[in-house]
PDB file of N, CA and C in Angstrom:
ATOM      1  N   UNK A   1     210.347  92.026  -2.986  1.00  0.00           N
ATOM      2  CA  UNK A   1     209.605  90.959  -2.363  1.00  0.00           C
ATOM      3  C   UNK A   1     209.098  89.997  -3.431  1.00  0.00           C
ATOM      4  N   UNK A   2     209.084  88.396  -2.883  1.00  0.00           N
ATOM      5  CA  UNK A   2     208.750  87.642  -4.050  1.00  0.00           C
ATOM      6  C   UNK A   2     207.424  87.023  -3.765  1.00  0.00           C
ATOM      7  N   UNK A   3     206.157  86.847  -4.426  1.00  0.00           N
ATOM      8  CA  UNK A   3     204.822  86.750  -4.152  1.00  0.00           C
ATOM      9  C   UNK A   3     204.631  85.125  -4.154  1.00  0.00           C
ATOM     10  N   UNK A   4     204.342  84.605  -3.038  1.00  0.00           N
ATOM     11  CA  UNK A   4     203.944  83.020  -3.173  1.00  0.00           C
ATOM     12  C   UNK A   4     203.095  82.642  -3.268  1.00  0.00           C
ATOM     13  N   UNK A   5     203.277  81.600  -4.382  1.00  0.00           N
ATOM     14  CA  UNK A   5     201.333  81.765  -4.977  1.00  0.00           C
ATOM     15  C   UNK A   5     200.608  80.162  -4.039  1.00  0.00           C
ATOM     16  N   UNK A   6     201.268  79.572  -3.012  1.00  0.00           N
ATOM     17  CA  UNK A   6     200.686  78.967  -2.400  1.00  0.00           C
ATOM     18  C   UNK A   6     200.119  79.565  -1.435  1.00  0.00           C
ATOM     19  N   UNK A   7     200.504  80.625  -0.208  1.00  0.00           N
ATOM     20  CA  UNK A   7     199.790  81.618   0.182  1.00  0.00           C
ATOM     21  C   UNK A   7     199.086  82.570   0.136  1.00  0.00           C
ATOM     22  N   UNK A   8     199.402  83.110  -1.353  1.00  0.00           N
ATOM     23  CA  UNK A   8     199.028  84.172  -1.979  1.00  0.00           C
ATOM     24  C   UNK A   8     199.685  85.574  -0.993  1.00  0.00           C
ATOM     25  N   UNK A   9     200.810  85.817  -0.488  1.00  0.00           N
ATOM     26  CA  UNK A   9     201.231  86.397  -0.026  1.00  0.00           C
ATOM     27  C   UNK A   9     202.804  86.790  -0.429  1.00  0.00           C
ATOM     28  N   UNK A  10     203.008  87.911   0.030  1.00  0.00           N
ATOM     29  CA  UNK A  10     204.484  88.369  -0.248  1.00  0.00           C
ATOM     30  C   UNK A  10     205.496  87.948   0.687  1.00  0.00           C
ATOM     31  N   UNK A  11     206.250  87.776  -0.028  1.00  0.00           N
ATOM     32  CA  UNK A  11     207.736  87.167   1.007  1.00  0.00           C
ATOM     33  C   UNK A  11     209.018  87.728   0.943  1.00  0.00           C
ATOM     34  N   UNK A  12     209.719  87.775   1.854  1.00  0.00           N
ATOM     35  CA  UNK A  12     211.075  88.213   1.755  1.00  0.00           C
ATOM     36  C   UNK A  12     211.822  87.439   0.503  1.00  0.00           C
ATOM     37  N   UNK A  13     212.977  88.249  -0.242  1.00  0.00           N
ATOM     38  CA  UNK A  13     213.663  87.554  -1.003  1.00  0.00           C
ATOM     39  C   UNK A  13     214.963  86.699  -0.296  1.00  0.00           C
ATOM     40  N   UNK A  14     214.739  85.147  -0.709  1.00  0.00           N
ATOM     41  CA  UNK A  14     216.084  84.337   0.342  1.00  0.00           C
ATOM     42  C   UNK A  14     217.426  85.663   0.815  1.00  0.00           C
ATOM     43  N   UNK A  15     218.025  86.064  -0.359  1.00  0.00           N
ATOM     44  CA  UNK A  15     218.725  86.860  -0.509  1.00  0.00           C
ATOM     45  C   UNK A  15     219.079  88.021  -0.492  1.00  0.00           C
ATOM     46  N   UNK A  16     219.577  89.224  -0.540  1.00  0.00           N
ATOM     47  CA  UNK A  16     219.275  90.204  -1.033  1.00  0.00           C
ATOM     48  C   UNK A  16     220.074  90.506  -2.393  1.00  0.00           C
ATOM     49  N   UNK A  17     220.282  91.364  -3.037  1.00  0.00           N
ATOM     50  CA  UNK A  17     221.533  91.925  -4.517  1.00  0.00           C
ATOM     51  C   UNK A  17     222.645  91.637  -3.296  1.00  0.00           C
ATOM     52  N   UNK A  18     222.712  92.458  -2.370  1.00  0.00           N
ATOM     53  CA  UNK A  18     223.954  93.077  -2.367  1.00  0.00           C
ATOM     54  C   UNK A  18     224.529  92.068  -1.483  1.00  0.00           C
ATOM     55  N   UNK A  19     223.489  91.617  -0.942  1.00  0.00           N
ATOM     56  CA  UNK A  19     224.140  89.980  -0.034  1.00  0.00           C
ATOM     57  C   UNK A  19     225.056  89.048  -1.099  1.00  0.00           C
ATOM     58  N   UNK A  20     223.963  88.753  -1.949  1.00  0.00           N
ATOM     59  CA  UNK A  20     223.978  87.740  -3.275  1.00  0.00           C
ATOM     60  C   UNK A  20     225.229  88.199  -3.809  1.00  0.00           C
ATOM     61  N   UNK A  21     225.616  89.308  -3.973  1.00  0.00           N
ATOM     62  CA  UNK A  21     226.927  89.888  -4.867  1.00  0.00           C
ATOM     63  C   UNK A  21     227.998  90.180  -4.019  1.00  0.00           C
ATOM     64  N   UNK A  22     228.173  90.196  -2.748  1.00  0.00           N
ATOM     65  CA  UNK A  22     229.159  89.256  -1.755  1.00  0.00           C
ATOM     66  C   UNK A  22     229.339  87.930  -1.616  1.00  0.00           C
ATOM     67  N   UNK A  23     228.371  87.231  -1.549  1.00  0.00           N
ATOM     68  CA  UNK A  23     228.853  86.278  -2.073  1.00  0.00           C
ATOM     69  C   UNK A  23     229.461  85.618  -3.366  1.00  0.00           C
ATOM     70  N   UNK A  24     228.942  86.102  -4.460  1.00  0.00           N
ATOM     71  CA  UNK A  24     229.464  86.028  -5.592  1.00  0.00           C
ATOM     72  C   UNK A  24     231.071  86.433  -5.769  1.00  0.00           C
ATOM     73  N   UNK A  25     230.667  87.648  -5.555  1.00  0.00           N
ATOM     74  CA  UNK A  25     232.246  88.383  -5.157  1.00  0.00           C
ATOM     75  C   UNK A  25     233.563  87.221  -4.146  1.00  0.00           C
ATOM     76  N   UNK A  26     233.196  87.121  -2.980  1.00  0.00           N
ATOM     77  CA  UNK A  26     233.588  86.240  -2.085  1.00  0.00           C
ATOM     78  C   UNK A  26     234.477  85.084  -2.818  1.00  0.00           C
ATOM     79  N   UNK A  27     233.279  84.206  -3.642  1.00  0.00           N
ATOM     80  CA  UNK A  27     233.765  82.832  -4.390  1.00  0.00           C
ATOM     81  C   UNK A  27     234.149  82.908  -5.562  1.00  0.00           C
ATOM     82  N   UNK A  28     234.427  84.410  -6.081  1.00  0.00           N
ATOM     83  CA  UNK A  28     234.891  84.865  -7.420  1.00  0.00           C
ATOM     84  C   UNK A  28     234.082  84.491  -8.894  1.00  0.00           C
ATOM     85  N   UNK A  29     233.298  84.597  -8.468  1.00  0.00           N
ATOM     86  CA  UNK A  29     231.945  84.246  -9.538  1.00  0.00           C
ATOM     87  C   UNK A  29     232.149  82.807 -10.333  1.00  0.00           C
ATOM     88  N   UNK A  30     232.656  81.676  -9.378  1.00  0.00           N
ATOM     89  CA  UNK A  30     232.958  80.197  -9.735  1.00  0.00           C
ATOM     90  C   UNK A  30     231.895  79.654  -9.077  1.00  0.00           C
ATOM     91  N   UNK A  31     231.105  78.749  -9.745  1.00  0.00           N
ATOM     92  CA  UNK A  31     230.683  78.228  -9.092  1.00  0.00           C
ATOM     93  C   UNK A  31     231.157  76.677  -8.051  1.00  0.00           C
ATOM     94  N   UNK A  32     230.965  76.779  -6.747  1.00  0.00           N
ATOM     95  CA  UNK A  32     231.582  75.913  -5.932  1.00  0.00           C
ATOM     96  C   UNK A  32     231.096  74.264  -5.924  1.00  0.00           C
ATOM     97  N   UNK A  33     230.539  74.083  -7.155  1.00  0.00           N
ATOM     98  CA  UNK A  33     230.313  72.731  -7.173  1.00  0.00           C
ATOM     99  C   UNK A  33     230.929  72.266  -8.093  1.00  0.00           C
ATOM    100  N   UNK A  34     230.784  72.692  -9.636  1.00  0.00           N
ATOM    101  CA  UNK A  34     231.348  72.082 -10.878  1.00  0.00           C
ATOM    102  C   UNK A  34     232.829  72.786 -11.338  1.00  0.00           C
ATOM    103  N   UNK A  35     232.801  74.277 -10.531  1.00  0.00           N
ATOM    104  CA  UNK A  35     233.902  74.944 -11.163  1.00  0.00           C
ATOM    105  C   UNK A  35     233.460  76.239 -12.019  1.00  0.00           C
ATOM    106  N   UNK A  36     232.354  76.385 -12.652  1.00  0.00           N
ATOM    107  CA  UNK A  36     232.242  76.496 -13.771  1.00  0.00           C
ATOM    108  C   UNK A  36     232.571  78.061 -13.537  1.00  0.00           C
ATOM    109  N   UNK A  37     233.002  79.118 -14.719  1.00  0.00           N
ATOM    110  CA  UNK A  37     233.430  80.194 -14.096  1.00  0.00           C
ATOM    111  C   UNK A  37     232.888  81.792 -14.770  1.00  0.00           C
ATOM    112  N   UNK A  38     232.327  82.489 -13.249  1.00  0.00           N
ATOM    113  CA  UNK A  38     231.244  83.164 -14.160  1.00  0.00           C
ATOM    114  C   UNK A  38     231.768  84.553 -15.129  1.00  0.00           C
ATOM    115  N   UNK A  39     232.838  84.639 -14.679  1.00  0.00           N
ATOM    116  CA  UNK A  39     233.708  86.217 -15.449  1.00  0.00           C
ATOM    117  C   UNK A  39     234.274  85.538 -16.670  1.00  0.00           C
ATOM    118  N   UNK A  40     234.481  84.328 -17.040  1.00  0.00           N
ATOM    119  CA  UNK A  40     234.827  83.872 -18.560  1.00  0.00           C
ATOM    120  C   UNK A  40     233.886  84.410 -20.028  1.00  0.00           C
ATOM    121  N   UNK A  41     232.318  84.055 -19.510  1.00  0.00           N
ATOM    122  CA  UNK A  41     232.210  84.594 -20.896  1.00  0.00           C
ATOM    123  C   UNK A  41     230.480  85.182 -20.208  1.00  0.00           C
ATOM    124  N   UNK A  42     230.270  86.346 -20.864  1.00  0.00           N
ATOM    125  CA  UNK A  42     228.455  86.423 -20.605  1.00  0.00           C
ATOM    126  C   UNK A  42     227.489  85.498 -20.415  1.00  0.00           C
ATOM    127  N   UNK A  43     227.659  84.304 -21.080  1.00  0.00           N
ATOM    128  CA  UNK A  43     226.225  83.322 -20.891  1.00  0.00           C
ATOM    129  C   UNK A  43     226.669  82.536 -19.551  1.00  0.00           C
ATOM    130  N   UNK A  44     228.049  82.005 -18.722  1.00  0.00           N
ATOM    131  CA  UNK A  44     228.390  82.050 -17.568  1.00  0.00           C
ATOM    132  C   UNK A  44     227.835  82.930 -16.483  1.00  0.00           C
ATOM    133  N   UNK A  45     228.293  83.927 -17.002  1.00  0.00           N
ATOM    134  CA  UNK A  45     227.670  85.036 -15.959  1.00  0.00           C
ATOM    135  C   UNK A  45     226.156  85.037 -15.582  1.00  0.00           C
ATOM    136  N   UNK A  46     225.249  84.796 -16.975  1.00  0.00           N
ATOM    137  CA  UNK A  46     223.946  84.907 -16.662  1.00  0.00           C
ATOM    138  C   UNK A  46     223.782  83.730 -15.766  1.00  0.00           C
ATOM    139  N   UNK A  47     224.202  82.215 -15.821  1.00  0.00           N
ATOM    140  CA  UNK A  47     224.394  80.932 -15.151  1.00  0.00           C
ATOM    141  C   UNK A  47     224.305  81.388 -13.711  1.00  0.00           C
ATOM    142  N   UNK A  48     224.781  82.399 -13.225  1.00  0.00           N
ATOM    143  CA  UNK A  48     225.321  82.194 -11.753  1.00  0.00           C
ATOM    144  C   UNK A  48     224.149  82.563 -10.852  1.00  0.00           C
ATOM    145  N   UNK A  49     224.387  81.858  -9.683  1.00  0.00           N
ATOM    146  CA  UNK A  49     223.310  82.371  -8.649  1.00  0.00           C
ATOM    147  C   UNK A  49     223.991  81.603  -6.814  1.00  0.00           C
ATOM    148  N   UNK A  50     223.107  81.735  -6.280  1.00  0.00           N
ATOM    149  CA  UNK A  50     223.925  81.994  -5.193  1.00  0.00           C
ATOM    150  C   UNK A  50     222.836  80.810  -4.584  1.00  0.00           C
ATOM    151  N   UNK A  51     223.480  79.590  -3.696  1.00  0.00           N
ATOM    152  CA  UNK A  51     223.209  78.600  -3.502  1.00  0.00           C
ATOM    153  C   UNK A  51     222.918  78.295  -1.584  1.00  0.00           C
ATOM    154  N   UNK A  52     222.236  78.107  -0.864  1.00  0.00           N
ATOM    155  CA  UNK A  52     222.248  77.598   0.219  1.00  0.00           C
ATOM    156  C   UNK A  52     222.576  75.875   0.410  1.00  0.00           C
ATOM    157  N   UNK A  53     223.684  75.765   0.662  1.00  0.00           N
ATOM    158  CA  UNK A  53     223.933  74.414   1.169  1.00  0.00           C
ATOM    159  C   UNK A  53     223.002  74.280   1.645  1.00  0.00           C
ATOM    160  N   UNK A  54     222.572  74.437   3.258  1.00  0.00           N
ATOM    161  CA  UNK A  54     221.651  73.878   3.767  1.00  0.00           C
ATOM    162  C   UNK A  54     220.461  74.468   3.225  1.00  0.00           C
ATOM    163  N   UNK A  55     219.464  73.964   2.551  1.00  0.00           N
ATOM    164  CA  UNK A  55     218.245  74.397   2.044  1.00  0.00           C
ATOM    165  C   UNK A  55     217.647  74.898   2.756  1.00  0.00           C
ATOM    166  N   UNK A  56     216.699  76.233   2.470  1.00  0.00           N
ATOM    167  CA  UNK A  56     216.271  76.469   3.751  1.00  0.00           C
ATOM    168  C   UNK A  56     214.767  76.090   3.846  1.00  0.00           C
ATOM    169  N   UNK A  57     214.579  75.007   2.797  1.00  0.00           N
ATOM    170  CA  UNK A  57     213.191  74.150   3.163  1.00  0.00           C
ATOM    171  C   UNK A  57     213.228  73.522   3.993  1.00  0.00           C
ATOM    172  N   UNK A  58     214.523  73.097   4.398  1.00  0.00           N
ATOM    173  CA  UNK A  58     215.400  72.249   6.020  1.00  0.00           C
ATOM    174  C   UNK A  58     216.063  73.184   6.668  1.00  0.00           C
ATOM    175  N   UNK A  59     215.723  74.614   6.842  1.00  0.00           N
ATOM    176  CA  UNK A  59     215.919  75.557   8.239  1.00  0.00           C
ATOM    177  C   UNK A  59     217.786  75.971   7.834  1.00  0.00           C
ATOM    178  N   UNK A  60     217.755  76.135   6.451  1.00  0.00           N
ATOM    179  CA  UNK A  60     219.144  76.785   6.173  1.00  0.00           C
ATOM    180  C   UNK A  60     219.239  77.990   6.682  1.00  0.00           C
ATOM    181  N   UNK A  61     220.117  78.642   6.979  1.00  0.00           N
ATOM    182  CA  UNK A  61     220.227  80.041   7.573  1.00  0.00           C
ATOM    183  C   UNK A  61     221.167  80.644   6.194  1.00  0.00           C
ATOM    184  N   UNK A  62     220.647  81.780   6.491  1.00  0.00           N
ATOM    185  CA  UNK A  62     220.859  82.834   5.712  1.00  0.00           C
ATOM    186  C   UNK A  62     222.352  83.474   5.972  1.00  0.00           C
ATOM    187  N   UNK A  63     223.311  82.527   6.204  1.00  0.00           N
ATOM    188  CA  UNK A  63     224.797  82.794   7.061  1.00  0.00           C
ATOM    189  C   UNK A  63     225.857  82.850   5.300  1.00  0.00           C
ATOM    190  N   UNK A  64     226.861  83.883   5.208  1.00  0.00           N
ATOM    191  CA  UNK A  64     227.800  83.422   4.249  1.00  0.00           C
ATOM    192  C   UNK A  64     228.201  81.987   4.247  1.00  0.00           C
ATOM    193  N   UNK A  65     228.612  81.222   5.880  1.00  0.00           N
ATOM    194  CA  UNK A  65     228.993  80.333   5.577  1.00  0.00           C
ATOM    195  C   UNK A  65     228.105  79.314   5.177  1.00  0.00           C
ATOM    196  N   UNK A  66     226.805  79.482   4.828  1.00  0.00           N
ATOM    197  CA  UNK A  66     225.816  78.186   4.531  1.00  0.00           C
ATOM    198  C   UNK A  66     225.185  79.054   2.829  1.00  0.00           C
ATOM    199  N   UNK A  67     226.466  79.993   2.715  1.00  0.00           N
ATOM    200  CA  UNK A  67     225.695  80.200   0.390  1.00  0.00           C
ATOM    201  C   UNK A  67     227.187  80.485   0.087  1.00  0.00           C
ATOM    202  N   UNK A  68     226.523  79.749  -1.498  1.00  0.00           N
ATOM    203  CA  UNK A  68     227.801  79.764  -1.849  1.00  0.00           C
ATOM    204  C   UNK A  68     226.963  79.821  -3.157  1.00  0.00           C
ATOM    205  N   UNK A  69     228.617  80.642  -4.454  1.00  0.00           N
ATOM    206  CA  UNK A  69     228.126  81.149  -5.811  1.00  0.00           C
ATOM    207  C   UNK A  69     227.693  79.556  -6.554  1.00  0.00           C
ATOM    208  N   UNK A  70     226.746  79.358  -7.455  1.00  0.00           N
ATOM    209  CA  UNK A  70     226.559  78.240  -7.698  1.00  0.00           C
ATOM    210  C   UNK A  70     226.360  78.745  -8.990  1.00  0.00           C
ATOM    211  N   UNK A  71     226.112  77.629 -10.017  1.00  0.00           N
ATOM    212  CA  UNK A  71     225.286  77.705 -11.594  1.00  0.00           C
ATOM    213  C   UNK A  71     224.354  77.166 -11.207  1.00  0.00           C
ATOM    214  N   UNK A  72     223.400  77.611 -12.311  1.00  0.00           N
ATOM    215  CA  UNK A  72     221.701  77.227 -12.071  1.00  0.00           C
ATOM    216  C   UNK A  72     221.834  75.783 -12.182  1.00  0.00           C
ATOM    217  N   UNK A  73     222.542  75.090 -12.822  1.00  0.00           N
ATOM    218  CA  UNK A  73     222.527  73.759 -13.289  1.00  0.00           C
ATOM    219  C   UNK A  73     222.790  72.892 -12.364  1.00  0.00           C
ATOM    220  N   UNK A  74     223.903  73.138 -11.414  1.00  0.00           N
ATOM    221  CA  UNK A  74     223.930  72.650  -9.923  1.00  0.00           C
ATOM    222  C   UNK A  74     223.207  72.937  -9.033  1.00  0.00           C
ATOM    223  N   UNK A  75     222.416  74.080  -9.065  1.00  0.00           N
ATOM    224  CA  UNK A  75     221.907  74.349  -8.427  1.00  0.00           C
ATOM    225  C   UNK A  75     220.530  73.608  -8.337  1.00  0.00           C
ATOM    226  N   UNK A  76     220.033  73.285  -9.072  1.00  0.00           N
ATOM    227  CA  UNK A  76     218.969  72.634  -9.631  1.00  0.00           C
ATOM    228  C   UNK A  76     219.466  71.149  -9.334  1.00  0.00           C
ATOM    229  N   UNK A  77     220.052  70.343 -10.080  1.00  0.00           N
ATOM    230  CA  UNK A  77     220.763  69.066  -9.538  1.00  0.00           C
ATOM    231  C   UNK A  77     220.974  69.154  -7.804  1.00  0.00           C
ATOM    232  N   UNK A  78     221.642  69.959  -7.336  1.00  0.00           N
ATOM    233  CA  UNK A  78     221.785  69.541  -5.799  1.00  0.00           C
ATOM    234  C   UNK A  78     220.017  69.475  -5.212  1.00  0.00           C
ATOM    235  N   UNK A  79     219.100  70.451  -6.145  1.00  0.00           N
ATOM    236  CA  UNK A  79     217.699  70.542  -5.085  1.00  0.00           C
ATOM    237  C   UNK A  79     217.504  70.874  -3.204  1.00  0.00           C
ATOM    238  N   UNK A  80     216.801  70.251  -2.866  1.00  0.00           N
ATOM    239  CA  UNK A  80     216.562  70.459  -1.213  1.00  0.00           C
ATOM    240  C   UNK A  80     217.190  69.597  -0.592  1.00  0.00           C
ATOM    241  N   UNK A  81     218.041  68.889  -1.091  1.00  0.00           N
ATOM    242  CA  UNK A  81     218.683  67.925  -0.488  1.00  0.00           C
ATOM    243  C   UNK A  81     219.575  68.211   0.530  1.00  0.00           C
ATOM    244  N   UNK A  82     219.510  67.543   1.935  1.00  0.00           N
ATOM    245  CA  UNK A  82     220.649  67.793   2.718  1.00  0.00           C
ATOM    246  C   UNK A  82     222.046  66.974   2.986  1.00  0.00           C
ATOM    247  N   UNK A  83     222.993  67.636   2.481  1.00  0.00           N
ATOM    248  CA  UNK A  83     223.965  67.064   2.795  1.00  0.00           C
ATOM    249  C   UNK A  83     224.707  67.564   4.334  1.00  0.00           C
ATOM    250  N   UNK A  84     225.851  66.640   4.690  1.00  0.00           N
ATOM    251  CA  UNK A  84     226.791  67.077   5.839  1.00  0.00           C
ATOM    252  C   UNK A  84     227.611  68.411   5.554  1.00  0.00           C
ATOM    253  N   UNK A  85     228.261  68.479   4.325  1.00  0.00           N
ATOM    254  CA  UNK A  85     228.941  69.156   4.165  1.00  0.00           C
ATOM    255  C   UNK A  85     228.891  69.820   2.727  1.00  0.00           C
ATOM    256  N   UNK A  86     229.978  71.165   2.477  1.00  0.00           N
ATOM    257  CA  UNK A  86     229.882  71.090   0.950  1.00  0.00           C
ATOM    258  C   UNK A  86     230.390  70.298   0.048  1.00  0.00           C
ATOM    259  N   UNK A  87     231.647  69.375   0.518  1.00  0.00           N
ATOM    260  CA  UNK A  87     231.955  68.576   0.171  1.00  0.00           C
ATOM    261  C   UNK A  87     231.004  67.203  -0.454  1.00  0.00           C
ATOM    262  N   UNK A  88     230.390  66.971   0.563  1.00  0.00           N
ATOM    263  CA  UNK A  88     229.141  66.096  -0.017  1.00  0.00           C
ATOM    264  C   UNK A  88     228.445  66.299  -0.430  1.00  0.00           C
ATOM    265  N   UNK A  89     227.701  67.649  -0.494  1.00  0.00           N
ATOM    266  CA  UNK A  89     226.837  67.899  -1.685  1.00  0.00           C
ATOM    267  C   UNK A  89     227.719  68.582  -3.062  1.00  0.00           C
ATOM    268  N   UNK A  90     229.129  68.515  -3.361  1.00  0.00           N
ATOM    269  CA  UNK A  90     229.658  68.292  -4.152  1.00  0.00           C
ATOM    270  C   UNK A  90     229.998  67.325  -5.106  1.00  0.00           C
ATOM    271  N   UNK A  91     230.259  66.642  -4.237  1.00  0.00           N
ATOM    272  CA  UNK A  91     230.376  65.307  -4.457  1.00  0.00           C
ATOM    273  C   UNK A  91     229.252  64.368  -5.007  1.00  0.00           C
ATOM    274  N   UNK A  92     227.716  64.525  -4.863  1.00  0.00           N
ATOM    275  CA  UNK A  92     226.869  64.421  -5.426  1.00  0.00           C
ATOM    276  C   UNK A  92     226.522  64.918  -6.773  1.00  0.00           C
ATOM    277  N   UNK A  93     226.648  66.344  -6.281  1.00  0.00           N
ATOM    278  CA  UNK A  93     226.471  66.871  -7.879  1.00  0.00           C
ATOM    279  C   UNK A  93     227.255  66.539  -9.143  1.00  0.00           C
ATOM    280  N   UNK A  94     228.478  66.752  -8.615  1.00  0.00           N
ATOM    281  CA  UNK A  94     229.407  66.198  -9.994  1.00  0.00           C
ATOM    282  C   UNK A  94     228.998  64.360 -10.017  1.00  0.00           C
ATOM    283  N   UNK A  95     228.748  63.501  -8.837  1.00  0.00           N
ATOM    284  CA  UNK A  95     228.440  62.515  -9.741  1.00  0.00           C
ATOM    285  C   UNK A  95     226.867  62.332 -10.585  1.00  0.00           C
ATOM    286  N   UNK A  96     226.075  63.061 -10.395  1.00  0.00           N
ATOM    287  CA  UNK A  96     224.689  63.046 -11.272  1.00  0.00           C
ATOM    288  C   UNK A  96     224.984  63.908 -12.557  1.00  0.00           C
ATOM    289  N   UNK A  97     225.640  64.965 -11.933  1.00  0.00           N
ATOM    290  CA  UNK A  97     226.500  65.452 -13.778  1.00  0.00           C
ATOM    291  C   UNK A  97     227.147  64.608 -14.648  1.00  0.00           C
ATOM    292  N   UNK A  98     227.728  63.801 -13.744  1.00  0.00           N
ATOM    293  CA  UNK A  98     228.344  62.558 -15.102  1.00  0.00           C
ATOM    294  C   UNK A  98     227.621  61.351 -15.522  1.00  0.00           C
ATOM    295  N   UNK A  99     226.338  61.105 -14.171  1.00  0.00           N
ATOM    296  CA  UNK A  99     225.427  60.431 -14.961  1.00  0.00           C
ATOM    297  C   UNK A  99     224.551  61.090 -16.064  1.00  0.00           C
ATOM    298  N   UNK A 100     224.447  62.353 -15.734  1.00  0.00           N
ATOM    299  CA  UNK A 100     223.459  62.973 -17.321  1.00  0.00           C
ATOM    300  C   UNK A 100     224.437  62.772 -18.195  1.00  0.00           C
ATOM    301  N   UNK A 101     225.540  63.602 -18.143  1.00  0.00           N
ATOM    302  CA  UNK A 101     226.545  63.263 -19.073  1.00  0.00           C
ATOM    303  C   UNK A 101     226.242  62.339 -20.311  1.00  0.00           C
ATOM    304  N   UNK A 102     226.210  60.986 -19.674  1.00  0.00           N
ATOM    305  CA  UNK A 102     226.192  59.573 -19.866  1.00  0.00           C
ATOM    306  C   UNK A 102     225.413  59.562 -20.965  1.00  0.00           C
ATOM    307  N   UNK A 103     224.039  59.708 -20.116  1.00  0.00           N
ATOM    308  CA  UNK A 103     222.681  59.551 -20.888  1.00  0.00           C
ATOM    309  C   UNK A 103     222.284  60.614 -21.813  1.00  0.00           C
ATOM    310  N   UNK A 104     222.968  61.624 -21.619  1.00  0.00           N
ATOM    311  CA  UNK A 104     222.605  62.664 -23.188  1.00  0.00           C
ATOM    312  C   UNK A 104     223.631  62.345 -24.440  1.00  0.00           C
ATOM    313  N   UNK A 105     225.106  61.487 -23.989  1.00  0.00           N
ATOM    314  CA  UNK A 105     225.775  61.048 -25.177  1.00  0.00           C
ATOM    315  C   UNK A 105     225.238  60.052 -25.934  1.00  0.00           C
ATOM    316  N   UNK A 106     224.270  59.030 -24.933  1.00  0.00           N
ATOM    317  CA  UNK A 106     224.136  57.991 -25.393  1.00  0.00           C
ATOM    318  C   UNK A 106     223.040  57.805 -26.351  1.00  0.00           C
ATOM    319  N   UNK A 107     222.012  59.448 -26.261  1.00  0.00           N
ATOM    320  CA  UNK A 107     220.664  59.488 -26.938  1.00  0.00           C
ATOM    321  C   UNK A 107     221.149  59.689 -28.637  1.00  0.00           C
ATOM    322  N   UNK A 108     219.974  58.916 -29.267  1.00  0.00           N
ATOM    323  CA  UNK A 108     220.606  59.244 -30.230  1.00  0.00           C
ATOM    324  C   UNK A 108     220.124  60.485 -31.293  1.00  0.00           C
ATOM    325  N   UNK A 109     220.858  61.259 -32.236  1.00  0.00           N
ATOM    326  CA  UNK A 109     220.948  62.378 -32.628  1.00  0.00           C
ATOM    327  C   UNK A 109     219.817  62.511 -33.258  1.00  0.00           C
ATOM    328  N   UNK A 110     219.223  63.813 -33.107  1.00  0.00           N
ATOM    329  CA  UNK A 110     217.571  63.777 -34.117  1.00  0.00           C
ATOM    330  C   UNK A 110     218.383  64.306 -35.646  1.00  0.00           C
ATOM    331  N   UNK A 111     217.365  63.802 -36.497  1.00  0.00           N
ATOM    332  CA  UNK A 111     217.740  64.002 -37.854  1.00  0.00           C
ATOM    333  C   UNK A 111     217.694  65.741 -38.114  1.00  0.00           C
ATOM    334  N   UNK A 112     218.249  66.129 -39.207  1.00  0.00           N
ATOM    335  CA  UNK A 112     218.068  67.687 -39.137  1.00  0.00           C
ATOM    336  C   UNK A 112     216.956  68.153 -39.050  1.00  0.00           C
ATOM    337  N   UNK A 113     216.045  67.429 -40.197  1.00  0.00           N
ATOM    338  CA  UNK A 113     214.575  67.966 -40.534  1.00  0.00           C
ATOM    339  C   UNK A 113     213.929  67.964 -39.317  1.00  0.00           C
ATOM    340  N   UNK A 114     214.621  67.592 -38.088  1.00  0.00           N
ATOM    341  CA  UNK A 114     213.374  67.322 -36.870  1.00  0.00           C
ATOM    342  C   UNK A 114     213.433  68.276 -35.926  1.00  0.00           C
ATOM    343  N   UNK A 115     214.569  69.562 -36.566  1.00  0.00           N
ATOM    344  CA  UNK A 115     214.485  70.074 -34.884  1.00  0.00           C
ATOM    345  C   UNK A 115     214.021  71.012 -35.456  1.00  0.00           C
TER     346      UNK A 115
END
């Protein structure tokens, strides 16, 4: 159970392991937005997590067909946002991935002594 500190009460976990690792299993530990793939290397693997299209801050159901394996990084980029489909909230994500993209090539490099 996960404790919400706006209620101060305990809550069901969205998920469960063994739900979460059917689905994982299911989408082959890729995540279904960027690709990215979680059986390639360990720090992938730690990446992965399991995604509700429909958010369920907007009444997502807890259905295989509404989670899918995600990376934290999309996962985070897509947020509570509702899209129509997975397609469109695909389609979102990879284009705000190529706007960060953009803007982290374009920053410029800190000197050595600075990091």
């Amino acid at each position: 159970m996960l404790f919400n500190l706006t209620t101060f009460t305990l809550t069901a976990a969205p998920v469960t392991l063994k739900e979460g690792l059917a689905i994982l299993e299911r989408d082959q530990y890729r995540c279904r937005y960027c690709g990215l793939d979680g059986n390639s290397n360990f720090e992938n693997a730690l990446a992965m997590s399991v995604d509700f299209v429909k958010p369920r801050a907007h009444k997502g159901k807890k259905d295989p067909a509404n989670l899918v394996a995600c990376c934290r990084t999309c996962n985070t980029i897509k947020g509570k946002r509702v899209y129509k489909s997975l397609d469109e909230a695909k389609a979102y994500v990879m284009a705000r991935r190529g706007e960060l993209k953009k803007t982290w090539e374009a920053r410029a490099p800190l000197p050595l002594g600075k990091l």
